[in-house]
PDB file of N, CA and C in Angstrom:
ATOM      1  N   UNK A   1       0.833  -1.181   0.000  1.00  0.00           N
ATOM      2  CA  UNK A   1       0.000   0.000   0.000  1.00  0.00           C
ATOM      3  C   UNK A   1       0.879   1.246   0.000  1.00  0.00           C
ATOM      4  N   UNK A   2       0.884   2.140  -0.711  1.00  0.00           N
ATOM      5  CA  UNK A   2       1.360   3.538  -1.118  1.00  0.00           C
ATOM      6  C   UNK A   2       0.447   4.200  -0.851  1.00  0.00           C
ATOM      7  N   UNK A   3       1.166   5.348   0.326  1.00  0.00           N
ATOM      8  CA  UNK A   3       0.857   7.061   0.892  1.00  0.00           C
ATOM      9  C   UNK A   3       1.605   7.892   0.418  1.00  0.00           C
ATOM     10  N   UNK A   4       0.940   8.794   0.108  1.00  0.00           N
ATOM     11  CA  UNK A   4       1.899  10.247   0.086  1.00  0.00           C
ATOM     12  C   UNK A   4       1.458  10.949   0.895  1.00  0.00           C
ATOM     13  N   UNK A   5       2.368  11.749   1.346  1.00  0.00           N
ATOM     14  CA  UNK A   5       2.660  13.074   2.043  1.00  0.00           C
ATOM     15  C   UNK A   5       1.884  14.105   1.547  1.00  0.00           C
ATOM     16  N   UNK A   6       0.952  14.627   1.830  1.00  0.00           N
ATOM     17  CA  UNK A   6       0.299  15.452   1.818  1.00  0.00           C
ATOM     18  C   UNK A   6       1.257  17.081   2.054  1.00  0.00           C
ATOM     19  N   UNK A   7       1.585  18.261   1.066  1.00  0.00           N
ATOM     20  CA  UNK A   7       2.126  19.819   2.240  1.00  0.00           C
ATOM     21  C   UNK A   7       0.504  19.896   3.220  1.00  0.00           C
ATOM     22  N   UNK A   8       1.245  20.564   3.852  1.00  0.00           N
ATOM     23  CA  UNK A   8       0.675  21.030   4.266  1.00  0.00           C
ATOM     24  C   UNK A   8      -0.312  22.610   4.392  1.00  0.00           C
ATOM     25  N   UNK A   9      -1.474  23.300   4.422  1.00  0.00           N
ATOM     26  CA  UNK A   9      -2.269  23.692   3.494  1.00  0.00           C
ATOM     27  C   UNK A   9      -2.587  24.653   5.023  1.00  0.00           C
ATOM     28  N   UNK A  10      -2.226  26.413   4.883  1.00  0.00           N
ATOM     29  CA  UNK A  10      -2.695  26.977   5.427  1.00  0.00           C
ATOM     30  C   UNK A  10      -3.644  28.007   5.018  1.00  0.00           C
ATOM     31  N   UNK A  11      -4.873  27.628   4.818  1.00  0.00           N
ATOM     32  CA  UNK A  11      -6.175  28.373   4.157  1.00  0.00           C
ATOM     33  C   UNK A  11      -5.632  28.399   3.012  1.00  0.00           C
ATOM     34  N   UNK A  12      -5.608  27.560   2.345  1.00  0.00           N
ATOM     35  CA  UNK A  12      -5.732  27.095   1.159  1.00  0.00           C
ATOM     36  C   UNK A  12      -4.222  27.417   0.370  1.00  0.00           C
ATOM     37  N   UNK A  13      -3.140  27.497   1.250  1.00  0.00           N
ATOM     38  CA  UNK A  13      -1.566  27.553   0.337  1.00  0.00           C
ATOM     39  C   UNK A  13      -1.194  27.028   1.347  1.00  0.00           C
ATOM     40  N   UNK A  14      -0.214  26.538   0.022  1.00  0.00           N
ATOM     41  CA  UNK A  14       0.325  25.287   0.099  1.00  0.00           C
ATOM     42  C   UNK A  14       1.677  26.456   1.014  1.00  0.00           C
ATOM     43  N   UNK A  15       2.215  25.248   2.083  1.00  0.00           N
ATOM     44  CA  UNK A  15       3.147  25.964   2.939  1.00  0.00           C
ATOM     45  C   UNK A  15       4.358  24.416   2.901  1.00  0.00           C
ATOM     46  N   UNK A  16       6.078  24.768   3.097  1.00  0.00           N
ATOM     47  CA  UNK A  16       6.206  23.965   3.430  1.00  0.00           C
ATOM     48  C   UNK A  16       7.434  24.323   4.916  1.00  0.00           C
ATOM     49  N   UNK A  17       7.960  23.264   5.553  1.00  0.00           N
ATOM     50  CA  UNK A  17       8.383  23.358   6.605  1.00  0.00           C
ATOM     51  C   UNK A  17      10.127  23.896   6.668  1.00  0.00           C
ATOM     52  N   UNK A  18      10.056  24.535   7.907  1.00  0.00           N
ATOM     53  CA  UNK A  18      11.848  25.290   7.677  1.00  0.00           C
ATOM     54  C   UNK A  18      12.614  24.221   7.111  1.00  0.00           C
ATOM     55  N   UNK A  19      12.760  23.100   7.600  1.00  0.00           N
ATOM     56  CA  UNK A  19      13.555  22.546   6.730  1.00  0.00           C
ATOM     57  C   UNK A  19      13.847  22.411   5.318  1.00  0.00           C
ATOM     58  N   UNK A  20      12.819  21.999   4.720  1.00  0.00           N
ATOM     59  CA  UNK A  20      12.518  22.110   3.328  1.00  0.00           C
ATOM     60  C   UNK A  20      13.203  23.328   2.705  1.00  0.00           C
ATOM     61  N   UNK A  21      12.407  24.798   3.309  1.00  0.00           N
ATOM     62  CA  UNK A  21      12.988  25.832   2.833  1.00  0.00           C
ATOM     63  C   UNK A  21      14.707  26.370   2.570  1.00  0.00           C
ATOM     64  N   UNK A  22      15.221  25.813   4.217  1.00  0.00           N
ATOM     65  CA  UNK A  22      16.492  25.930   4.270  1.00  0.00           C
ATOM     66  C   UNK A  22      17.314  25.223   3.109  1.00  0.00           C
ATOM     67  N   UNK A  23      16.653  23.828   2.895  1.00  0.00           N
ATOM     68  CA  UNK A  23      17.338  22.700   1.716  1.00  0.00           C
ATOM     69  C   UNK A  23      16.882  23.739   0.314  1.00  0.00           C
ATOM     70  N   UNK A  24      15.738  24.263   0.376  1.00  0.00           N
ATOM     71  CA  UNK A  24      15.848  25.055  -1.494  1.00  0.00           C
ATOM     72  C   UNK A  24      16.323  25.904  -1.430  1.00  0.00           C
ATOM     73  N   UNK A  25      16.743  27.155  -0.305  1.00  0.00           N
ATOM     74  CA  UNK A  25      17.253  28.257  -0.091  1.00  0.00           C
ATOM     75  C   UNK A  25      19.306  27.959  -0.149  1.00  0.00           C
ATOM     76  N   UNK A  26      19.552  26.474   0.357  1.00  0.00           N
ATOM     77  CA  UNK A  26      20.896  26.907   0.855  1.00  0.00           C
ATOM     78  C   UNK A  26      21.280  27.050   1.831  1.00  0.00           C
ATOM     79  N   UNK A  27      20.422  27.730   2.982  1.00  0.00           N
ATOM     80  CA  UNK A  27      21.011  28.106   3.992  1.00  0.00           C
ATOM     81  C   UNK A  27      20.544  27.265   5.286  1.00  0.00           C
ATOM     82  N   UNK A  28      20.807  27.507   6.953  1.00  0.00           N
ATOM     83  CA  UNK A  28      20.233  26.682   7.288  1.00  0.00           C
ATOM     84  C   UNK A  28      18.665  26.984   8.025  1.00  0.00           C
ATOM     85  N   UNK A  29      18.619  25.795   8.659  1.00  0.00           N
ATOM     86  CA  UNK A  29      17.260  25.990   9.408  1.00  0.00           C
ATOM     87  C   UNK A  29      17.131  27.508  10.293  1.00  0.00           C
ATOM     88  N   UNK A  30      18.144  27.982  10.973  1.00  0.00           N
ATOM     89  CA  UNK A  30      17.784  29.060  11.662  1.00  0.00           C
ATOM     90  C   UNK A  30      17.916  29.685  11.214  1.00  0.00           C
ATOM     91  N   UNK A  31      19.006  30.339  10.123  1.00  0.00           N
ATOM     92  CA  UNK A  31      18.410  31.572   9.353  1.00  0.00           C
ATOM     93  C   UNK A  31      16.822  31.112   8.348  1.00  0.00           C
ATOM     94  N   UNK A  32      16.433  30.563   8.054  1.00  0.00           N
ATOM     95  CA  UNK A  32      15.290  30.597   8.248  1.00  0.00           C
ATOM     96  C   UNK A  32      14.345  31.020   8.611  1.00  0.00           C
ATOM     97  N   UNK A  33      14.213  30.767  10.482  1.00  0.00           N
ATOM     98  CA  UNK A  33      13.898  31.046  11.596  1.00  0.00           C
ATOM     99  C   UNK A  33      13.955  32.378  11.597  1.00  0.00           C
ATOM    100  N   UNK A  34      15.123  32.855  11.898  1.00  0.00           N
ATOM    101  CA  UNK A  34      15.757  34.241  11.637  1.00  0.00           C
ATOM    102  C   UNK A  34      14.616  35.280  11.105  1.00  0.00           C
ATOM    103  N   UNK A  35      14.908  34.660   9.713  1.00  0.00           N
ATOM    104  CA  UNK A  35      13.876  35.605   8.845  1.00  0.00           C
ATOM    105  C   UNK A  35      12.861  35.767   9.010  1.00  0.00           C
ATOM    106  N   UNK A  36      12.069  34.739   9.348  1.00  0.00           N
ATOM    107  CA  UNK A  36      10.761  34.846   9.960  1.00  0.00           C
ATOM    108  C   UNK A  36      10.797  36.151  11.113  1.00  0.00           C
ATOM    109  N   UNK A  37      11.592  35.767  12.212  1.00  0.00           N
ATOM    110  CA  UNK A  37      11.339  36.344  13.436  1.00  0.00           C
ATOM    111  C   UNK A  37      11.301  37.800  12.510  1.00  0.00           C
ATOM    112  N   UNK A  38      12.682  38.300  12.021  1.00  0.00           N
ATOM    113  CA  UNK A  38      12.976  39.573  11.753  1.00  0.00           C
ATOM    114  C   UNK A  38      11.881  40.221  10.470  1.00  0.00           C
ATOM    115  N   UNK A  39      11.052  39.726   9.840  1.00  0.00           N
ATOM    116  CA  UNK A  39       9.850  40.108   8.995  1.00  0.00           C
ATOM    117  C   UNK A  39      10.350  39.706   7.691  1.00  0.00           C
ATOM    118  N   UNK A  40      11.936  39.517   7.203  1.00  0.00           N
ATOM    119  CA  UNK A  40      12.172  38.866   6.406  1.00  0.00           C
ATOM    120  C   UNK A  40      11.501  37.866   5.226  1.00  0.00           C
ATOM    121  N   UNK A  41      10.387  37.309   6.112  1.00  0.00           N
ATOM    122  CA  UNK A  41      10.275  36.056   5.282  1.00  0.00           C
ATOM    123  C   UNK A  41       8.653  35.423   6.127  1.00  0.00           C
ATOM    124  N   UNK A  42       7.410  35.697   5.234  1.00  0.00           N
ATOM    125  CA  UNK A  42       6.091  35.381   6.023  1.00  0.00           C
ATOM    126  C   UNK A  42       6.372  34.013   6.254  1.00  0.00           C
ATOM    127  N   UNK A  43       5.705  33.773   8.361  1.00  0.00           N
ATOM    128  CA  UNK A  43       5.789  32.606   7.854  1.00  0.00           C
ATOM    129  C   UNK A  43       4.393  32.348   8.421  1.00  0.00           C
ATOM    130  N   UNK A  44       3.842  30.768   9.352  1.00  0.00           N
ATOM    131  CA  UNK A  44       2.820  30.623   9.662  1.00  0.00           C
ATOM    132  C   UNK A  44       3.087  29.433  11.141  1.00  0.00           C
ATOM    133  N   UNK A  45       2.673  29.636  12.055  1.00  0.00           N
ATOM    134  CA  UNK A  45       3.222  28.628  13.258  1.00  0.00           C
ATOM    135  C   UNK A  45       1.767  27.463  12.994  1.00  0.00           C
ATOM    136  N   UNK A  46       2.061  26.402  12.927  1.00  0.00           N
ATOM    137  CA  UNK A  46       1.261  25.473  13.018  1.00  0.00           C
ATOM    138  C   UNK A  46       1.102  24.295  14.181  1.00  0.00           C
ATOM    139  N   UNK A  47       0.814  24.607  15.352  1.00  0.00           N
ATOM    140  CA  UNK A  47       1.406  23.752  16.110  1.00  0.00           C
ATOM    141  C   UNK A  47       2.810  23.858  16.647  1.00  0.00           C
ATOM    142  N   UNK A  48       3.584  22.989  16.536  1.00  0.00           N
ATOM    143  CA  UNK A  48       4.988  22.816  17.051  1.00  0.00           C
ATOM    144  C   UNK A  48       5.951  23.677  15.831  1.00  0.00           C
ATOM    145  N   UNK A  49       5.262  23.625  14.098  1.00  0.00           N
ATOM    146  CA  UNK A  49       5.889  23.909  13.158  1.00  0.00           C
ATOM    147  C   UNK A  49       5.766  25.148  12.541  1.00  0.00           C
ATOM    148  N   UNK A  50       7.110  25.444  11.904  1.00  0.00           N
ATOM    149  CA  UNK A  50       6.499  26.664  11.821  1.00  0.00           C
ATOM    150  C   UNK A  50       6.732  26.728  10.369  1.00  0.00           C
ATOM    151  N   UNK A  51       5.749  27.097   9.403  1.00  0.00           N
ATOM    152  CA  UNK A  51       5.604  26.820   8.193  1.00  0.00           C
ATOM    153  C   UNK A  51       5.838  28.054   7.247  1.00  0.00           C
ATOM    154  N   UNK A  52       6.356  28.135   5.950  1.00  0.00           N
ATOM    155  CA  UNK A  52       6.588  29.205   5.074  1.00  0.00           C
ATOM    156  C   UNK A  52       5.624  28.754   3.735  1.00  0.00           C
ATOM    157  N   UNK A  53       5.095  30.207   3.510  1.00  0.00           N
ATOM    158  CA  UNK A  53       3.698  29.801   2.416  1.00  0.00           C
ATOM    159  C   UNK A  53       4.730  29.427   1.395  1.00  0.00           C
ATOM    160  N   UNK A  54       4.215  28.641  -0.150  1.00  0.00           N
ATOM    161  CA  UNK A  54       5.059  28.014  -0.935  1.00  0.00           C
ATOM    162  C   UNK A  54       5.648  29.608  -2.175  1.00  0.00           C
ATOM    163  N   UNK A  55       4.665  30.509  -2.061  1.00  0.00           N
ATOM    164  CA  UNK A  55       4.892  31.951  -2.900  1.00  0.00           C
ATOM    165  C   UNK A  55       6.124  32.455  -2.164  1.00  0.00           C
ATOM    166  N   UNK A  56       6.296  32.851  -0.714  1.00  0.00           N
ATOM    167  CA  UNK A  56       7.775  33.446  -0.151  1.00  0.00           C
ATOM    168  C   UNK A  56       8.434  32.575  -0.731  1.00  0.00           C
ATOM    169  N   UNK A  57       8.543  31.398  -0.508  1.00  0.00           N
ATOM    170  CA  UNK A  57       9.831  30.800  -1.191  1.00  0.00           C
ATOM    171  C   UNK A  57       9.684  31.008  -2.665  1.00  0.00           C
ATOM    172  N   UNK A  58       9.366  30.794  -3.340  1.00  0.00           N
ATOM    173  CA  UNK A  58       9.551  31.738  -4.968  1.00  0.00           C
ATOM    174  C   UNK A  58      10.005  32.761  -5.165  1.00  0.00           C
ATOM    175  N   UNK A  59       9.391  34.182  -4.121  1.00  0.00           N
ATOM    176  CA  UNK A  59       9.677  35.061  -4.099  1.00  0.00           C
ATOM    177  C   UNK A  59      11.284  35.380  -3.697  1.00  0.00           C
ATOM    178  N   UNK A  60      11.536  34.388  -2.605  1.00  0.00           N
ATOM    179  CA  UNK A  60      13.191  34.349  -2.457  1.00  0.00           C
ATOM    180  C   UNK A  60      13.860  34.107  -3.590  1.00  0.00           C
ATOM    181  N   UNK A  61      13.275  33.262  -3.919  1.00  0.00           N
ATOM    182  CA  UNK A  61      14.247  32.011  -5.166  1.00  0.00           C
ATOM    183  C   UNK A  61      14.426  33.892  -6.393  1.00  0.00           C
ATOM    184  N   UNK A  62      13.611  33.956  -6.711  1.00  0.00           N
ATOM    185  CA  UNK A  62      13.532  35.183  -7.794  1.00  0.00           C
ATOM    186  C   UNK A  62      14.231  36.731  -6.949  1.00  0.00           C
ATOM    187  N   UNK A  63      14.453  36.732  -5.948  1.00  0.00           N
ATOM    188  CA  UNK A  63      14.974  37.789  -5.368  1.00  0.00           C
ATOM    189  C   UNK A  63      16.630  37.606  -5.758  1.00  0.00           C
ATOM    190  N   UNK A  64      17.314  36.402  -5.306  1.00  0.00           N
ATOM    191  CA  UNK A  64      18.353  35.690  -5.150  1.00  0.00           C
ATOM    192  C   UNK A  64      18.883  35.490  -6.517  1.00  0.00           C
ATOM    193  N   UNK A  65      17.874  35.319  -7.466  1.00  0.00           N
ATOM    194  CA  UNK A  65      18.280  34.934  -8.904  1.00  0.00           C
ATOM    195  C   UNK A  65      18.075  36.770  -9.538  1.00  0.00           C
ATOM    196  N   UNK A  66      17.883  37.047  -8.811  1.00  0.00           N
ATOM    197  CA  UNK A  66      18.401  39.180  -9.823  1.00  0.00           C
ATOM    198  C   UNK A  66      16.744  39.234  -9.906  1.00  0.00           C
ATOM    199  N   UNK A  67      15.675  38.629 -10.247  1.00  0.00           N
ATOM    200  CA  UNK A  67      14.449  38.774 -11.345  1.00  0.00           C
ATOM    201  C   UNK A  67      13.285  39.175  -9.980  1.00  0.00           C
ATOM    202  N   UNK A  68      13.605  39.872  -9.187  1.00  0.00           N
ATOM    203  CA  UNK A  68      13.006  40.497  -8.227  1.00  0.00           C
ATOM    204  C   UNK A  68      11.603  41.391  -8.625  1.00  0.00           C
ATOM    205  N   UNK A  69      10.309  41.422  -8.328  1.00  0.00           N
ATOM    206  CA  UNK A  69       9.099  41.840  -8.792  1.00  0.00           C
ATOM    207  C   UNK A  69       8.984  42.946  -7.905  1.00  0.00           C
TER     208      UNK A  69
END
């Protein structure tokens, strides 16, 4: 029997977890964290986790790559 992993879905976007982010960003889990705390970077506390909508991370990715909106 095969499951998948569901992201996880805060009002309806898709969010995924610091880790994740840190692994597409490069950097680590607490700057991450970091960013969040400092306004850097929206995130969303879910419980124990604390989640980044899946658009900030794009928006990084395109900040980082020059093509900033």
């Amino acid at each position: 029997m095969e499951t998948t992993l569901e992201r996880p879905e805060v009002g309806h976007v898709t969010a995924l977890r610091v880790t994740e982010v840190a692994k597409i960003l490069g950097v680590s889990g607490q700057t991450v964290r970091n960013w969040g705390r400092e306004g850097k970077l929206r995130t969303t506390r879910l419980g124990k986790f604390i989640l980044v909508p899946q658009a900030e991370v794009e928006r990084l990715v395109r900040q980082v790559e020059g093509r900033d909106e």
